[in-house]
PDB file of N, CA and C in Angstrom:
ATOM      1  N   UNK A   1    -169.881  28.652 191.500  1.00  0.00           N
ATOM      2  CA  UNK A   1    -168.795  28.580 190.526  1.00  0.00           C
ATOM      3  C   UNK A   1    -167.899  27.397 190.848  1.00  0.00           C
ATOM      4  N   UNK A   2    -167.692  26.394 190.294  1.00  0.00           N
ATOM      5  CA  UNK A   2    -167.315  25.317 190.511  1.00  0.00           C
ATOM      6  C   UNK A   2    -166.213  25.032 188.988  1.00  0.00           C
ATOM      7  N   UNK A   3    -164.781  25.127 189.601  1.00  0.00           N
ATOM      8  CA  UNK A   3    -163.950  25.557 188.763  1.00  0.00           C
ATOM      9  C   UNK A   3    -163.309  23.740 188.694  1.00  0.00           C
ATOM     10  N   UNK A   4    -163.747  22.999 189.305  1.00  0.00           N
ATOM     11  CA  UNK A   4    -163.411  21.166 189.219  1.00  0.00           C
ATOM     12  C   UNK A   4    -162.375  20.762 190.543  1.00  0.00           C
ATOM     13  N   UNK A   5    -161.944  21.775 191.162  1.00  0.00           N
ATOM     14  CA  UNK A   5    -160.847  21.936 191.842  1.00  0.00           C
ATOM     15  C   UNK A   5    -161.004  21.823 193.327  1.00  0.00           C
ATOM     16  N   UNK A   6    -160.634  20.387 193.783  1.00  0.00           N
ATOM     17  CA  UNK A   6    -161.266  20.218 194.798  1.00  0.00           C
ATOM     18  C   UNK A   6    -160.233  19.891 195.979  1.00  0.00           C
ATOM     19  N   UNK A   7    -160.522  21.187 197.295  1.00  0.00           N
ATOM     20  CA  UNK A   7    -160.071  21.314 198.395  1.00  0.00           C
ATOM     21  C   UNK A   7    -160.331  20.577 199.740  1.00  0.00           C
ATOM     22  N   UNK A   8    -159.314  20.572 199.860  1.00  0.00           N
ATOM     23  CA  UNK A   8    -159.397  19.698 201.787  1.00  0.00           C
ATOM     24  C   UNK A   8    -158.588  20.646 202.871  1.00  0.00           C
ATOM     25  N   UNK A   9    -159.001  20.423 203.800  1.00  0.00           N
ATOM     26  CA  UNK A   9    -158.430  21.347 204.777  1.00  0.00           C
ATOM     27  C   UNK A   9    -157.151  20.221 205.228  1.00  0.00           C
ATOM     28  N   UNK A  10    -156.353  21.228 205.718  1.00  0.00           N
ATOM     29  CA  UNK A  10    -154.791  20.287 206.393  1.00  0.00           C
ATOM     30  C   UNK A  10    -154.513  21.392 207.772  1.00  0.00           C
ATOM     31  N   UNK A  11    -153.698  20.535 208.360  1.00  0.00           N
ATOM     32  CA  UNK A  11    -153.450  21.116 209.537  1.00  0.00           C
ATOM     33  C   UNK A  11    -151.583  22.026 209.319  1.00  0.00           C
ATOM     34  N   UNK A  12    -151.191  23.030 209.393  1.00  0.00           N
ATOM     35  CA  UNK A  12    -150.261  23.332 209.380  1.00  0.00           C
ATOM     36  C   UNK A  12    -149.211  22.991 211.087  1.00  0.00           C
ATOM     37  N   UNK A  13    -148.304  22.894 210.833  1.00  0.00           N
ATOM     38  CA  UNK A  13    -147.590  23.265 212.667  1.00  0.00           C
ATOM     39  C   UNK A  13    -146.327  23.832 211.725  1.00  0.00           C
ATOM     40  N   UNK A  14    -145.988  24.833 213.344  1.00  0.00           N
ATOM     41  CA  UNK A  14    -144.775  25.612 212.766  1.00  0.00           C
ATOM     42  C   UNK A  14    -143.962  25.181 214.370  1.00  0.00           C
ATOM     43  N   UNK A  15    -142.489  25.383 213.511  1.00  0.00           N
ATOM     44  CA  UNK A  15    -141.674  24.877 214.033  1.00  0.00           C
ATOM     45  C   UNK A  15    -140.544  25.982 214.363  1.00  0.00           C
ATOM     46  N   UNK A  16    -139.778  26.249 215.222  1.00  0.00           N
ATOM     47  CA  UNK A  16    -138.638  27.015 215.747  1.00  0.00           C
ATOM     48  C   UNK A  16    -138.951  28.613 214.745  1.00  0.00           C
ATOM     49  N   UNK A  17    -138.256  29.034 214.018  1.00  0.00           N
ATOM     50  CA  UNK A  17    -138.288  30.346 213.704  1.00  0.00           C
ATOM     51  C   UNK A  17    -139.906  30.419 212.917  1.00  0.00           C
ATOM     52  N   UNK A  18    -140.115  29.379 213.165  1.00  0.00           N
ATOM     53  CA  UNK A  18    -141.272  29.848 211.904  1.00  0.00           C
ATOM     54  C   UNK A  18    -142.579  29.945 213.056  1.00  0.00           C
ATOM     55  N   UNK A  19    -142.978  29.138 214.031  1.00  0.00           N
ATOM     56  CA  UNK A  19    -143.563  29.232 215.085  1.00  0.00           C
ATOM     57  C   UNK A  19    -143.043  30.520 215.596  1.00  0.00           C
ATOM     58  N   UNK A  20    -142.037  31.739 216.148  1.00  0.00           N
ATOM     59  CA  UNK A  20    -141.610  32.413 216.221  1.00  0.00           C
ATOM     60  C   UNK A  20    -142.123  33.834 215.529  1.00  0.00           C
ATOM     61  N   UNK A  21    -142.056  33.520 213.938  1.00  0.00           N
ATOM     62  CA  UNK A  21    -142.431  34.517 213.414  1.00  0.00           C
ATOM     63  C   UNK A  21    -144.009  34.815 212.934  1.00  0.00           C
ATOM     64  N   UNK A  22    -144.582  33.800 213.271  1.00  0.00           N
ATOM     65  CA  UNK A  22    -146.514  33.687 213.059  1.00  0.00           C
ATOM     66  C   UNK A  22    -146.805  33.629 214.386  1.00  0.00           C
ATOM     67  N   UNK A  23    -146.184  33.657 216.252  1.00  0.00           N
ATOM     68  CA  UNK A  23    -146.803  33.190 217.002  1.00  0.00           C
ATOM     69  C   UNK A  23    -147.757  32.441 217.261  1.00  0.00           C
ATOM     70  N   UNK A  24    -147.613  31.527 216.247  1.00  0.00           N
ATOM     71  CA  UNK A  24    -148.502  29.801 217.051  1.00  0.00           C
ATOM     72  C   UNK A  24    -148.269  28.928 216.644  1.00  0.00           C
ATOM     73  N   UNK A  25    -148.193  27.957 217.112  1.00  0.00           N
ATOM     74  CA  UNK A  25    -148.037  26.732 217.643  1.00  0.00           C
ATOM     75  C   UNK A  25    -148.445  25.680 216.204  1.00  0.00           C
ATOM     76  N   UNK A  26    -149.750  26.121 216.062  1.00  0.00           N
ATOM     77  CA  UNK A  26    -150.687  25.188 214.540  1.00  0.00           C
ATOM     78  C   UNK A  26    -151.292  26.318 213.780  1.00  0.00           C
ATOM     79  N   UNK A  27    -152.006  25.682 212.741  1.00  0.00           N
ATOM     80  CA  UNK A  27    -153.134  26.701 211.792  1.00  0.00           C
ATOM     81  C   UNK A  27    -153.761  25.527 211.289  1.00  0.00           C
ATOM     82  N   UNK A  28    -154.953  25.881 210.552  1.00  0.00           N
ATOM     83  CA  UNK A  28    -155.623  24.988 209.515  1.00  0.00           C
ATOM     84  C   UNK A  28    -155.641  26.311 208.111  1.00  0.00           C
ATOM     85  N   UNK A  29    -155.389  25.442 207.418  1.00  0.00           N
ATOM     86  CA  UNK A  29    -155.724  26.274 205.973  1.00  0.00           C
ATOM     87  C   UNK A  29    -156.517  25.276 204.787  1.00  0.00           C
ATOM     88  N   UNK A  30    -156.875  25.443 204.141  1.00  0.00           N
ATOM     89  CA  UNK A  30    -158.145  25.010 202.613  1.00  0.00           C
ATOM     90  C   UNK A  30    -156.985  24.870 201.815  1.00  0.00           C
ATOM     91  N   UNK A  31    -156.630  23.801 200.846  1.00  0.00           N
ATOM     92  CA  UNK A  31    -155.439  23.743 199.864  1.00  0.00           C
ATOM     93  C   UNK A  31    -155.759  22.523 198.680  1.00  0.00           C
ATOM     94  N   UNK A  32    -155.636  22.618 197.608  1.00  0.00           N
ATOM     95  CA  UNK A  32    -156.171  21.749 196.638  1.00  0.00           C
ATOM     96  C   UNK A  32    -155.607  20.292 196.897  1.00  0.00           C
ATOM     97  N   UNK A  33    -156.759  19.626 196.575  1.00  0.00           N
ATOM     98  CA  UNK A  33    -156.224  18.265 197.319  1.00  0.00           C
ATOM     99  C   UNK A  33    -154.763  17.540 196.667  1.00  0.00           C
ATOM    100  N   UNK A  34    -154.406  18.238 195.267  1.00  0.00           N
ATOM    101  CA  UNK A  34    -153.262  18.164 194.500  1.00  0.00           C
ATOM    102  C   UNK A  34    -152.791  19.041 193.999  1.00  0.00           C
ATOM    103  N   UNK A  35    -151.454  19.404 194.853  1.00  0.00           N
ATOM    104  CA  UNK A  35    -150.616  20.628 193.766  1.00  0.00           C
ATOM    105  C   UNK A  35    -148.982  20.162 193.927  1.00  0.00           C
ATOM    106  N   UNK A  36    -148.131  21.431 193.680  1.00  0.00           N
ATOM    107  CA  UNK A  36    -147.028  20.967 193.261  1.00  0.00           C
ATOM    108  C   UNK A  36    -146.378  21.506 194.561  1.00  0.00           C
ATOM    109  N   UNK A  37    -145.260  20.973 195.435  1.00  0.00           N
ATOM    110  CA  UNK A  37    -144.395  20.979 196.261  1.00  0.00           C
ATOM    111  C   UNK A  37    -144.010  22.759 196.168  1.00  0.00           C
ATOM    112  N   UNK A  38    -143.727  23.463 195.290  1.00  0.00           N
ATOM    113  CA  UNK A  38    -143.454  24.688 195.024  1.00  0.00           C
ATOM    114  C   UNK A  38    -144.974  25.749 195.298  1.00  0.00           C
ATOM    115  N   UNK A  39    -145.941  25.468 194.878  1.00  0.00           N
ATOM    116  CA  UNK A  39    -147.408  25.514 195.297  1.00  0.00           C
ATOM    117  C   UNK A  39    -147.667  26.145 196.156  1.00  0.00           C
ATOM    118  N   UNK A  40    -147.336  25.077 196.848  1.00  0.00           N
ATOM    119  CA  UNK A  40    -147.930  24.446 198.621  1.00  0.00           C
ATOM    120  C   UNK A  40    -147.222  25.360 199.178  1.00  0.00           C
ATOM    121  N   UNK A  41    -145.346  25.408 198.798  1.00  0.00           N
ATOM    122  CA  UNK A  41    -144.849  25.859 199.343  1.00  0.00           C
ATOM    123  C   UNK A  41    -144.833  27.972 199.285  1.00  0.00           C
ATOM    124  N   UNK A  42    -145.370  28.456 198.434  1.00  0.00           N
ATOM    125  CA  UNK A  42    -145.964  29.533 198.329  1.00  0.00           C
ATOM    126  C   UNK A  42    -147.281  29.852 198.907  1.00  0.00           C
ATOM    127  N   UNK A  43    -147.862  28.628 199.122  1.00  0.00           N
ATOM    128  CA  UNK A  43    -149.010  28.862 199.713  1.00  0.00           C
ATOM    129  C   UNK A  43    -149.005  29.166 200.956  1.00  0.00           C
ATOM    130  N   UNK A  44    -147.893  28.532 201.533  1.00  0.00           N
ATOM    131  CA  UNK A  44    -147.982  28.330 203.075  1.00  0.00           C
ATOM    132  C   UNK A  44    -147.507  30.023 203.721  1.00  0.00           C
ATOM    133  N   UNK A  45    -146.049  30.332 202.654  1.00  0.00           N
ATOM    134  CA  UNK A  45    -145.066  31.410 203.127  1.00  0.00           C
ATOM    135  C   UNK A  45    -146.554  32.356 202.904  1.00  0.00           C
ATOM    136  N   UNK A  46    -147.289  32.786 201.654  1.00  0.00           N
ATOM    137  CA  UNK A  46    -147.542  33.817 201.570  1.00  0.00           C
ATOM    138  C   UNK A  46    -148.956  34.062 202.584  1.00  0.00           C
ATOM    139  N   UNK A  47    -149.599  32.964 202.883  1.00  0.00           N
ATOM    140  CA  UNK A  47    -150.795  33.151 204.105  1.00  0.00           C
ATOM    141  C   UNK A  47    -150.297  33.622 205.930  1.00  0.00           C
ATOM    142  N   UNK A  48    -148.751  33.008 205.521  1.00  0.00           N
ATOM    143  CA  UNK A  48    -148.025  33.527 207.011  1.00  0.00           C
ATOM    144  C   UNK A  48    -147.126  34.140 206.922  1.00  0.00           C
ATOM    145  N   UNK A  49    -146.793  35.063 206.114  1.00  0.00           N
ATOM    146  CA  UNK A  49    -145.830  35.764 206.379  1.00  0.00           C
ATOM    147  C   UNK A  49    -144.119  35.861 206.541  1.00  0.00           C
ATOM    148  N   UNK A  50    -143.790  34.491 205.278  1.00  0.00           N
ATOM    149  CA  UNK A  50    -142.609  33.644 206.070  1.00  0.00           C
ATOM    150  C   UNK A  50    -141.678  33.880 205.071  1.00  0.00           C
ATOM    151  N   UNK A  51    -142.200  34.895 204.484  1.00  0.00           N
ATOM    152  CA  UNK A  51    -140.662  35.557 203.286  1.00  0.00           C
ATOM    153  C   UNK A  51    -139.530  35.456 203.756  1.00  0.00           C
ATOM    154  N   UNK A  52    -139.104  35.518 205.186  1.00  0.00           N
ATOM    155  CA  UNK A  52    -138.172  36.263 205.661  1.00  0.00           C
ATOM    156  C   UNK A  52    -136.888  34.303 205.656  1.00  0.00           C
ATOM    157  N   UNK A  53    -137.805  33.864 205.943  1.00  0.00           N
ATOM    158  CA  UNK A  53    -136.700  31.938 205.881  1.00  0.00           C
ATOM    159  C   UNK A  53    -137.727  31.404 204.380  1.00  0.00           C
ATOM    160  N   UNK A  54    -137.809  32.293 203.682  1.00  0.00           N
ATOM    161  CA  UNK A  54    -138.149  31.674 202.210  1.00  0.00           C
ATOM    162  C   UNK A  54    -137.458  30.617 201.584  1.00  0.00           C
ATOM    163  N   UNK A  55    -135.956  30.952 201.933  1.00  0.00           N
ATOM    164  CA  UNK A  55    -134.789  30.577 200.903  1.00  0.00           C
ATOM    165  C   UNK A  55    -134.241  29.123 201.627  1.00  0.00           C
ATOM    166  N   UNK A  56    -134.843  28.981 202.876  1.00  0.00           N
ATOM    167  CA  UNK A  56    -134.238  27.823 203.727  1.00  0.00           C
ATOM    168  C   UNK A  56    -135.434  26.655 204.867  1.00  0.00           C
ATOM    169  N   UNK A  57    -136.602  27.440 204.433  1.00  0.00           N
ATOM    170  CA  UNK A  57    -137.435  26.456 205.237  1.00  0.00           C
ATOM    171  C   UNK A  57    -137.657  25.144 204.202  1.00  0.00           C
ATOM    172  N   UNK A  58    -138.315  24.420 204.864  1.00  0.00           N
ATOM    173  CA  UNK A  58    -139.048  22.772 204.634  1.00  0.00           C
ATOM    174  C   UNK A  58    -139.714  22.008 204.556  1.00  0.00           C
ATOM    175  N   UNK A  59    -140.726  22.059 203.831  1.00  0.00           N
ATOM    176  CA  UNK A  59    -141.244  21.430 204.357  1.00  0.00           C
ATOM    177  C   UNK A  59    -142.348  19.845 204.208  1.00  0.00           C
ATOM    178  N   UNK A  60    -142.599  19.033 205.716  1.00  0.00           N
ATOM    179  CA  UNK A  60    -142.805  18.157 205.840  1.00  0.00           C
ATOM    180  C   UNK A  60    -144.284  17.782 205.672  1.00  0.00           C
ATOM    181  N   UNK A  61    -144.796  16.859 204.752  1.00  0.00           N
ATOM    182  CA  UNK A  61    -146.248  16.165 204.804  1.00  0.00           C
ATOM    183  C   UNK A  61    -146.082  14.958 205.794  1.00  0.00           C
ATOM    184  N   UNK A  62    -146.862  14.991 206.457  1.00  0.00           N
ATOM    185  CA  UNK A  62    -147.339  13.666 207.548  1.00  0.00           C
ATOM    186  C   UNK A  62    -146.101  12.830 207.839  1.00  0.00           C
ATOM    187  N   UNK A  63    -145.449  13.996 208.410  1.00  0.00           N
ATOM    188  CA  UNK A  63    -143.763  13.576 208.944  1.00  0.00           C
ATOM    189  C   UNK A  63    -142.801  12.444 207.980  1.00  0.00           C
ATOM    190  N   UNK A  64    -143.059  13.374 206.922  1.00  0.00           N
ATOM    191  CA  UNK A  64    -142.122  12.569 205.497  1.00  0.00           C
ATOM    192  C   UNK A  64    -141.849  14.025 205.165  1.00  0.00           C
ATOM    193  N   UNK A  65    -140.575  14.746 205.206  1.00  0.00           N
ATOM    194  CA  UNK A  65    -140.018  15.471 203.868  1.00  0.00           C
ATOM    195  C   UNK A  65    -140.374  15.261 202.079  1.00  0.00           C
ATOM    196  N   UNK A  66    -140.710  16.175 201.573  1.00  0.00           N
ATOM    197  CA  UNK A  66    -141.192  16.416 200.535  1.00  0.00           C
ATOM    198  C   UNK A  66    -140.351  17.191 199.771  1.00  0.00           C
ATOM    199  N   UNK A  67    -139.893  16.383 198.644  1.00  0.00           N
ATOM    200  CA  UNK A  67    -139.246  16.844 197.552  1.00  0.00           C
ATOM    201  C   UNK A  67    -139.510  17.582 196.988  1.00  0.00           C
ATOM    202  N   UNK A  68    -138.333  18.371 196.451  1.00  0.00           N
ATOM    203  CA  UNK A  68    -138.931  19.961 195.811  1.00  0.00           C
ATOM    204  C   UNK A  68    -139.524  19.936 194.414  1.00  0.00           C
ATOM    205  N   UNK A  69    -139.325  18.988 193.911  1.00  0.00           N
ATOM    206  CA  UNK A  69    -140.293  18.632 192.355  1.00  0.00           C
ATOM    207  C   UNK A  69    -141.401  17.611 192.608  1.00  0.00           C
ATOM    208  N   UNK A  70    -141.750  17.392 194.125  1.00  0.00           N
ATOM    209  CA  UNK A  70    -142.982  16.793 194.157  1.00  0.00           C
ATOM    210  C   UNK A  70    -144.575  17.090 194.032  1.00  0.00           C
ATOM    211  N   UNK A  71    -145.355  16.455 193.268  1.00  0.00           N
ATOM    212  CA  UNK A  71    -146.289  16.673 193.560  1.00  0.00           C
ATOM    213  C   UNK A  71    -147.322  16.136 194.671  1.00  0.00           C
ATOM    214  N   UNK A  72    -147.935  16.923 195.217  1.00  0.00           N
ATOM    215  CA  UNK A  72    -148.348  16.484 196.722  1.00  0.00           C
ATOM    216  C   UNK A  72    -149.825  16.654 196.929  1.00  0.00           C
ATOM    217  N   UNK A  73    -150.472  14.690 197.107  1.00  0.00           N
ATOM    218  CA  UNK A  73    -151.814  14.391 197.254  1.00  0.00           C
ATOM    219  C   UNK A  73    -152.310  14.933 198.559  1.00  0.00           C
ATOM    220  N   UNK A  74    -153.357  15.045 198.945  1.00  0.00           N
ATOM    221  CA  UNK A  74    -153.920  15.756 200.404  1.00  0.00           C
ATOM    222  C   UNK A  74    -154.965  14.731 200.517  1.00  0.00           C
ATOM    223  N   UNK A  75    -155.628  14.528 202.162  1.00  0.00           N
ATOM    224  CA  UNK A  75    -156.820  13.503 202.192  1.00  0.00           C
ATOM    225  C   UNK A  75    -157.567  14.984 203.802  1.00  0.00           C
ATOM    226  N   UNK A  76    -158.549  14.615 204.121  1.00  0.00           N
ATOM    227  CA  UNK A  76    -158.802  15.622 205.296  1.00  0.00           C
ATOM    228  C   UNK A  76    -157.907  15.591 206.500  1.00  0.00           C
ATOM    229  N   UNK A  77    -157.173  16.433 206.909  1.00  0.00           N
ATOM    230  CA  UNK A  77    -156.687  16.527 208.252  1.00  0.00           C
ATOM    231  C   UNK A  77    -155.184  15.736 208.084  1.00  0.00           C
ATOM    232  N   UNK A  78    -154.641  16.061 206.676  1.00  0.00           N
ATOM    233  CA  UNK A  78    -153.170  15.499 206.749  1.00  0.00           C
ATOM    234  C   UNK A  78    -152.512  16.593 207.120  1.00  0.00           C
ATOM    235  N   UNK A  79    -151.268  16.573 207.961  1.00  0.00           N
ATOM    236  CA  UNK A  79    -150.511  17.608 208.818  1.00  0.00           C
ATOM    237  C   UNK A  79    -149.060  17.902 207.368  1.00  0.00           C
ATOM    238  N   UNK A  80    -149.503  18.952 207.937  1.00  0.00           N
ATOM    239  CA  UNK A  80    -147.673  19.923 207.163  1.00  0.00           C
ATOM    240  C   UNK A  80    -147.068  20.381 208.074  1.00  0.00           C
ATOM    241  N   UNK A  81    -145.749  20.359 208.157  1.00  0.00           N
ATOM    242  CA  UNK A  81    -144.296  20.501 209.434  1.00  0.00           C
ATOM    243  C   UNK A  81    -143.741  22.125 208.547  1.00  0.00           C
ATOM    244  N   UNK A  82    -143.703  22.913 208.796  1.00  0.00           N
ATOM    245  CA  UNK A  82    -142.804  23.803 208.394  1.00  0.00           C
ATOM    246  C   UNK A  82    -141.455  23.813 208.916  1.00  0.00           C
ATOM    247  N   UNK A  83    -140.544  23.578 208.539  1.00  0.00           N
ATOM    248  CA  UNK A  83    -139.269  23.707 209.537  1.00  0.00           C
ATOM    249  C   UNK A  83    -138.641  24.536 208.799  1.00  0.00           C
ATOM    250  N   UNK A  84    -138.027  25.386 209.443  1.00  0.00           N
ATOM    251  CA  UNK A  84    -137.458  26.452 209.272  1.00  0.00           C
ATOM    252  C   UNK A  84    -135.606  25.969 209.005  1.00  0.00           C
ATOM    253  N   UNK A  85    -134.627  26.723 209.238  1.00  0.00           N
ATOM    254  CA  UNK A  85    -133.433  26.160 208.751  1.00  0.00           C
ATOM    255  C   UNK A  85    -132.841  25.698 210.613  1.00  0.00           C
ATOM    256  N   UNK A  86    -132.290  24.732 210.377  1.00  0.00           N
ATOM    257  CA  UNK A  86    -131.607  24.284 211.728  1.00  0.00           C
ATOM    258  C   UNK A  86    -130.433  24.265 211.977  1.00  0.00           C
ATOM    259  N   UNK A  87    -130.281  24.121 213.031  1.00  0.00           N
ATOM    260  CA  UNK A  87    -128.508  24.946 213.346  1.00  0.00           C
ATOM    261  C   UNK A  87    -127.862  23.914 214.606  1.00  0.00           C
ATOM    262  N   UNK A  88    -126.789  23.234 214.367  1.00  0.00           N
ATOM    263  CA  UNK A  88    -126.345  22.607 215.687  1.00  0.00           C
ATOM    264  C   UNK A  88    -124.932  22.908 215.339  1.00  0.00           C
ATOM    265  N   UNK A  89    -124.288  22.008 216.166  1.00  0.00           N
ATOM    266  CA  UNK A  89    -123.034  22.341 216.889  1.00  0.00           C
ATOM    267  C   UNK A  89    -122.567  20.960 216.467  1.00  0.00           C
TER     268      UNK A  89
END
């Protein structure tokens, strides 16, 4: 069944609460080589579990921040940053 829709694998890393709340470090996941910033970003929360910093994570393609009305190209083995919300002093 070949629906035209063609996937590449990417490397995920999680970062402070979000590394925290999946215990590890990286993942790989399968993701269409083009979707929309909102997408991606459902894609990522709902395979890990990350409802909980829904409203405040981030996240980064190949250490560039990604706009929330972007649409976002993929090639094999491009990295996604999850960052969770950050806090200093």
């Amino acid at each position: 069944m070949d629906d035209g829709v063609v996937e590449t694998k990417v490397k995920i890393l999680f970062f402070a609460k979000a590394r925290e709340i999946t215990g590890r470090k990286e993942a790989y996941i399968t993701v269409p080589q083009k979707l929309s910033y909102t997408d991606l970003k459902n894609k990522v929360i709902g395979q890990f579990d990350l409802q909980v910093i829904r409203d405040t994570l981030i996240l980064a393609v190949n250490e560039a921040f990604v706009s929330s009305d972007a649409i976002v190209e993929f090639t094999e083995n491009d990295e996604i940053a999850v960052i969770p919300p950050l806090s200093g002093g």
